[in-house]
Protein backbone atom coordinates (compact mmCIF):
# COMPACT_ATOMS: atom_id res chain seq x y z
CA UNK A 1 0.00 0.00 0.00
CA UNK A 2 1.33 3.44 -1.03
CA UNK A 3 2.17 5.25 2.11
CA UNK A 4 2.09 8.48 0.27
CA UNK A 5 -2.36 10.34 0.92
CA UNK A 6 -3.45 11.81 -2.12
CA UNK A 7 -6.67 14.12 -2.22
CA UNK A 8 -9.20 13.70 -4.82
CA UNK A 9 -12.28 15.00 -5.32
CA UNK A 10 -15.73 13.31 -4.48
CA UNK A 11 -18.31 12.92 -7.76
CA UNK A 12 -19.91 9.64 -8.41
CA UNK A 13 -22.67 8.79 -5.54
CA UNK A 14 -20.17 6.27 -4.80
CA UNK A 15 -17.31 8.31 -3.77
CA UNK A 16 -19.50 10.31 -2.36
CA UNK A 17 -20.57 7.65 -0.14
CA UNK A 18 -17.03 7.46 0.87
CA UNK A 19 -16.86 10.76 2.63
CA UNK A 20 -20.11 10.17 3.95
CA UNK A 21 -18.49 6.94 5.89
CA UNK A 22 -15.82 8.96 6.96
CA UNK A 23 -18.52 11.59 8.61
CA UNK A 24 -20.35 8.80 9.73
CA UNK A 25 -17.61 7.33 11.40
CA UNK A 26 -16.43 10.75 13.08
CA UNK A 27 -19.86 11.41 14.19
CA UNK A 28 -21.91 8.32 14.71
CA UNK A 29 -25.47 8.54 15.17
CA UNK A 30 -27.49 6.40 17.04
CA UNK A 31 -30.09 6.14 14.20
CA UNK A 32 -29.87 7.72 10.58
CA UNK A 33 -26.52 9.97 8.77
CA UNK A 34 -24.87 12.74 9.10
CA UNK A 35 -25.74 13.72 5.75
CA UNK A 36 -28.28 11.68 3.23
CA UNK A 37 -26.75 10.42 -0.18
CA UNK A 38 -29.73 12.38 -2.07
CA UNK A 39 -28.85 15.41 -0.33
CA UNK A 40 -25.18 15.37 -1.11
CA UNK A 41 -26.07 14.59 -4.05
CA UNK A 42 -28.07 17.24 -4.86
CA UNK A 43 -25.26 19.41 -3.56
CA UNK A 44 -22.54 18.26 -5.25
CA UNK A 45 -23.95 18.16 -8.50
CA UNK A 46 -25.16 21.76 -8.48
CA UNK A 47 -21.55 23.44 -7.07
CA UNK A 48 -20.65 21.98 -3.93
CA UNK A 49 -16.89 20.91 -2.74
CA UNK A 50 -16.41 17.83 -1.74
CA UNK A 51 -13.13 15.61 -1.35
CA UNK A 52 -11.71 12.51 0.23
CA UNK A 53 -7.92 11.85 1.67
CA UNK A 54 -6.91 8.48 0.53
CA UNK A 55 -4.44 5.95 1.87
CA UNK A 56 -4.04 3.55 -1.50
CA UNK A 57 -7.29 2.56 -1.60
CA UNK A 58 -8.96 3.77 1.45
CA UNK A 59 -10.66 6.81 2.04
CA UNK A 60 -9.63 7.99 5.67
CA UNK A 61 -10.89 11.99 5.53
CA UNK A 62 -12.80 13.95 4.10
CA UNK A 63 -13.82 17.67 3.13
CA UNK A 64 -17.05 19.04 2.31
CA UNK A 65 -18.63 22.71 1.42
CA UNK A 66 -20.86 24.70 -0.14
CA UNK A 67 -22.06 28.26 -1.68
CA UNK A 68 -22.71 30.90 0.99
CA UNK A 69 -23.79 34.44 0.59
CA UNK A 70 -24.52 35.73 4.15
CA UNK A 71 -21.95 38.86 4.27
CA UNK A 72 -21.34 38.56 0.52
CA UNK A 73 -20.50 35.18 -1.75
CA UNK A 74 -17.75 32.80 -0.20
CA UNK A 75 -17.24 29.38 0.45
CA UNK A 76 -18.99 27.70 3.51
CA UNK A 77 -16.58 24.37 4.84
CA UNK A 78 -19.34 22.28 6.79
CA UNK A 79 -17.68 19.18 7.19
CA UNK A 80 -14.06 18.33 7.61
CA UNK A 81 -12.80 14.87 9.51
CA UNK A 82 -10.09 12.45 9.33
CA UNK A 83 -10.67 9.23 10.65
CA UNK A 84 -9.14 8.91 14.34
CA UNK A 85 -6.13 6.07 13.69
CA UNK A 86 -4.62 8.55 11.00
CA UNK A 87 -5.18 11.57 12.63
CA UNK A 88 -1.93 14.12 13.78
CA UNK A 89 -0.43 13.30 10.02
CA UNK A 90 -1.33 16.46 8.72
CA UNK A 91 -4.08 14.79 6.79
CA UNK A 92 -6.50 18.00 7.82
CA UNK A 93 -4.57 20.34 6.74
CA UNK A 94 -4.03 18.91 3.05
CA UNK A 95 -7.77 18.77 3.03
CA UNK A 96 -7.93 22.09 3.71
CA UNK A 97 -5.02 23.54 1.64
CA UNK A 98 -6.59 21.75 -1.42
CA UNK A 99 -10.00 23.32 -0.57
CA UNK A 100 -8.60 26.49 -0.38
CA UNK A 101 -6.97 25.68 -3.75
CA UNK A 102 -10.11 24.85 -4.99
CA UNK A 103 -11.87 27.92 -3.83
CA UNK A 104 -9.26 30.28 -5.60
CA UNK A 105 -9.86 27.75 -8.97
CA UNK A 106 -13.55 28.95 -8.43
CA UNK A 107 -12.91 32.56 -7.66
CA UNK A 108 -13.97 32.65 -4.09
CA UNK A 109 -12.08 35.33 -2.00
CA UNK A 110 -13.32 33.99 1.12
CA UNK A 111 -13.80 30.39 2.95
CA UNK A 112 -15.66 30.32 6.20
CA UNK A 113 -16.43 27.36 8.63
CA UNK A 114 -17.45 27.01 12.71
CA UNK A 115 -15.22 25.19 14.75
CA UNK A 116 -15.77 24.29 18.64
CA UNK A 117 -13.58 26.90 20.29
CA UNK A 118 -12.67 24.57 23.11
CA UNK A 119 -11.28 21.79 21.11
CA UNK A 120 -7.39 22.61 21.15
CA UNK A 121 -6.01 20.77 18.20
CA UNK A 122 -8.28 22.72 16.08
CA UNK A 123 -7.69 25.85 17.88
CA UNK A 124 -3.81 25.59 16.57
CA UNK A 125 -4.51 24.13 13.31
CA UNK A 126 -6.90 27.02 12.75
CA UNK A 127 -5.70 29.95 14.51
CA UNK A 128 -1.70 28.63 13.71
CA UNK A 129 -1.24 26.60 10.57
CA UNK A 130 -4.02 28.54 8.45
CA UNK A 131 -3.94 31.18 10.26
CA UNK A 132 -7.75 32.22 9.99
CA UNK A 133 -9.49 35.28 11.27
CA UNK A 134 -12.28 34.21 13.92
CA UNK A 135 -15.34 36.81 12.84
CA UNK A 136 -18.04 35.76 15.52
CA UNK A 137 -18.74 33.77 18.73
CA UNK A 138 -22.44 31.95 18.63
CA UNK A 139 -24.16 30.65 21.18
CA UNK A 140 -25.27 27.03 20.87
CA UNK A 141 -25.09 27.30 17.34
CA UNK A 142 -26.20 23.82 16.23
CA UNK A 143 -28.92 23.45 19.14
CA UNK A 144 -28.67 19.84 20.56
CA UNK A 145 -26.62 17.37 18.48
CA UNK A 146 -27.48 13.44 18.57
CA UNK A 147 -23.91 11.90 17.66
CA UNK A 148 -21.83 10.97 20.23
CA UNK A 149 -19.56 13.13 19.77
CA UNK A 150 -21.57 15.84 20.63
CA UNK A 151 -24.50 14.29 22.72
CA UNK A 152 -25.21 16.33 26.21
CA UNK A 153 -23.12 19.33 25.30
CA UNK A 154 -24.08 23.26 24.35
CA UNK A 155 -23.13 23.46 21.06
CA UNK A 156 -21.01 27.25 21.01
CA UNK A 157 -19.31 27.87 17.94
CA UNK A 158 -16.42 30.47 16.23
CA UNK A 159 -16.75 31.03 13.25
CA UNK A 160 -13.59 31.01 10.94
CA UNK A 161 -12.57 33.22 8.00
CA UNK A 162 -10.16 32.14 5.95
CA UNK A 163 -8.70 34.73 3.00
CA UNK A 164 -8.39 33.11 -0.61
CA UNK A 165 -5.40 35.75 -2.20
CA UNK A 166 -2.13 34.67 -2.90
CA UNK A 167 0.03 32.06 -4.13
CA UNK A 168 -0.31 29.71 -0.68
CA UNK A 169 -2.07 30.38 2.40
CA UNK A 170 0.44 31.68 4.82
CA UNK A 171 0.77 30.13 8.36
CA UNK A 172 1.29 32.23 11.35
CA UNK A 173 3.58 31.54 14.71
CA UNK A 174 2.53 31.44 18.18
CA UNK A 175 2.35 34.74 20.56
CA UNK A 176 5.20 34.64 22.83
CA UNK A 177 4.86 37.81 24.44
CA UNK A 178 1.07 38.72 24.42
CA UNK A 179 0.57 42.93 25.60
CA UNK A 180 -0.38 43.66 28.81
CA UNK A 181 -3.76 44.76 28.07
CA UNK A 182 -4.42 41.34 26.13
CA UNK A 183 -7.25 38.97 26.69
CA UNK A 184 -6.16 35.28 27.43
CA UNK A 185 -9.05 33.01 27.04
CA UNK A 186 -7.53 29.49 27.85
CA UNK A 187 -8.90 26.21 27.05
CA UNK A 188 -8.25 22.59 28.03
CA UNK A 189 -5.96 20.21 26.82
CA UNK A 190 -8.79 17.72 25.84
CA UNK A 191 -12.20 18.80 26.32
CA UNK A 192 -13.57 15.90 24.52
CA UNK A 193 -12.07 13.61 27.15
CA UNK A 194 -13.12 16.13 29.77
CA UNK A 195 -16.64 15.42 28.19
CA UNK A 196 -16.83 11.86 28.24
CA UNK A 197 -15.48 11.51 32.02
CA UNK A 198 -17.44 14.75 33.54
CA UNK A 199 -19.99 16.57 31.74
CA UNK A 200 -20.40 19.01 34.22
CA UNK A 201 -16.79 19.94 34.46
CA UNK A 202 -16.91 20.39 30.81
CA UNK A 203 -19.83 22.45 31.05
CA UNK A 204 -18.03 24.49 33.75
CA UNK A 205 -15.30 25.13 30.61
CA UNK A 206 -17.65 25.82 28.04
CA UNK A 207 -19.56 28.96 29.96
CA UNK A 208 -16.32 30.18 31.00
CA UNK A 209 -15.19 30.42 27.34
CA UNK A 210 -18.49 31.66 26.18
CA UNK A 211 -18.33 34.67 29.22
CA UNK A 212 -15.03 35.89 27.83
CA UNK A 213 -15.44 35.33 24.27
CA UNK A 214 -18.69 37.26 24.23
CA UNK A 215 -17.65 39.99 26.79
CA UNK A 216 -14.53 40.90 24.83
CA UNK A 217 -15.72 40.52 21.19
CA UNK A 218 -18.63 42.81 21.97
CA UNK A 219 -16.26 45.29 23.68
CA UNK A 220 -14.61 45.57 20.38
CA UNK A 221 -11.82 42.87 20.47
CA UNK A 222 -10.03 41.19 18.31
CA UNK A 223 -8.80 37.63 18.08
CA UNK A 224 -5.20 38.27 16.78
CA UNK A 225 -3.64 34.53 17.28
CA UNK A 226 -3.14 31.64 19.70
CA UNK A 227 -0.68 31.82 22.01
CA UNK A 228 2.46 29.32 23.12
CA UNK A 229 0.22 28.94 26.36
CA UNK A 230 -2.67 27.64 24.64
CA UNK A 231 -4.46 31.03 25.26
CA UNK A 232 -6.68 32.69 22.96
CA UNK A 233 -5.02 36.33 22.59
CA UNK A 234 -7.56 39.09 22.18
CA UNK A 235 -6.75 42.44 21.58
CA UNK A 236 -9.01 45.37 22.77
């Protein structure tokens, strides 16, 4: 088996189906899909992004968007997972970087997506490696969620933005020396561990983070990076 992961895009219903596996498998639902076949589809066929990582001949991640023109037209990333034995390879990132590809191919200047703000590997890939903007803090975005993943938990969401101009997205380092005045909004090391052992601690974490995100975003500040601390550094 090739050792080398190769992205491809998704067009047949049956390579769609295997990014749907791949979202099923990240998010398993106790009845029904993540996403229907029909449905994707129907979205694929009429302009949507959608692309799987593949390991020879299996499909381990997968990458899916789709139009958006709240605050002008961009493109919206819904869906992005990697299945968890390959995960830490960098396999999210080429997802991404070929999406973003793909948007500037299609003449988007924008891509946008939510991420949970108190899940720390994402925090660094997105705040770090792409080095998004974070536009917005909402408040149980998705409602109640039935996969496991998410099951018991308030559902608060960033939302990222993510600049299509250039040759190559350009990462950004970690704040070493954050001002005086900053705002440090620090998360845990694993809140989805955190979740499954104490949902009340990780409750306790989640209205923290939502206090200070909200208070200093509607104060007028700005997220400006991720810190060597694991700190979210906002700047009044």
């Amino acid at each position: 088996m090739s050792t080398e992961v190769k992205i491809v895009p998704l067009v047949s219903i049956k390579e769609q189906n295997f990014a749907r596996n791949v979202f099923d498998s990240v998010w398993p639902m106790a009845v029904g899909t993540e996403i229907t076949s029909n449905l994707m589809q129907a979205m694929v066929h009429n302009g949507a992004y959608l692309s799987g990582a593949f390991l020879g001949d299996e499909c381990i991640g997968a990458s899916f968007s789709f139009p958006g023109t709240t605050n002008g037209l961009h493109l919206h990333s819904h869906m992005t997972a990697v299945l968890g034995k390959f995960r830490n390879r960098g396999i999210g990132y080429a997802l991404k970087i070929d999406q973003w590809h793909w948007a500037k191919e299609n003449n988007y200047k924008e891509i946008t997506w939510t991420f949970d703000p108190l899940v720390r590997r994402n925090a660094k890939l997105n705040l770090l490696k792409l080095a998004v903007d974070i536009s917005a803090y909402h408040t149980n975005f998705y409602g109640p969620m039935a996969d496991a993943l998410n099951a018991g938990d308030e559902t608060d969401r960033v939302v990222a933005s993510w600049a299509v101009f250039g040759e190559e997205p350009i990462s950004r380092n970690a704040i070493l020396d954050p001002h005086s005045t900053d705002i440090l909004i620090s998360i845990p090391e694993d809140i989805v561990a955190i979740r499954e052992q104490d949902m009340k601690e990780s409750l306790k974490w989640r209205h923290k983070v939502r206090e200070q995100f909200v208070e200093s975003l509607a104060n007028g500040g700005k997220v400006i990076g991720f810190s060597k601390n694991n700190e979210y550094v906002v700047r009044i």
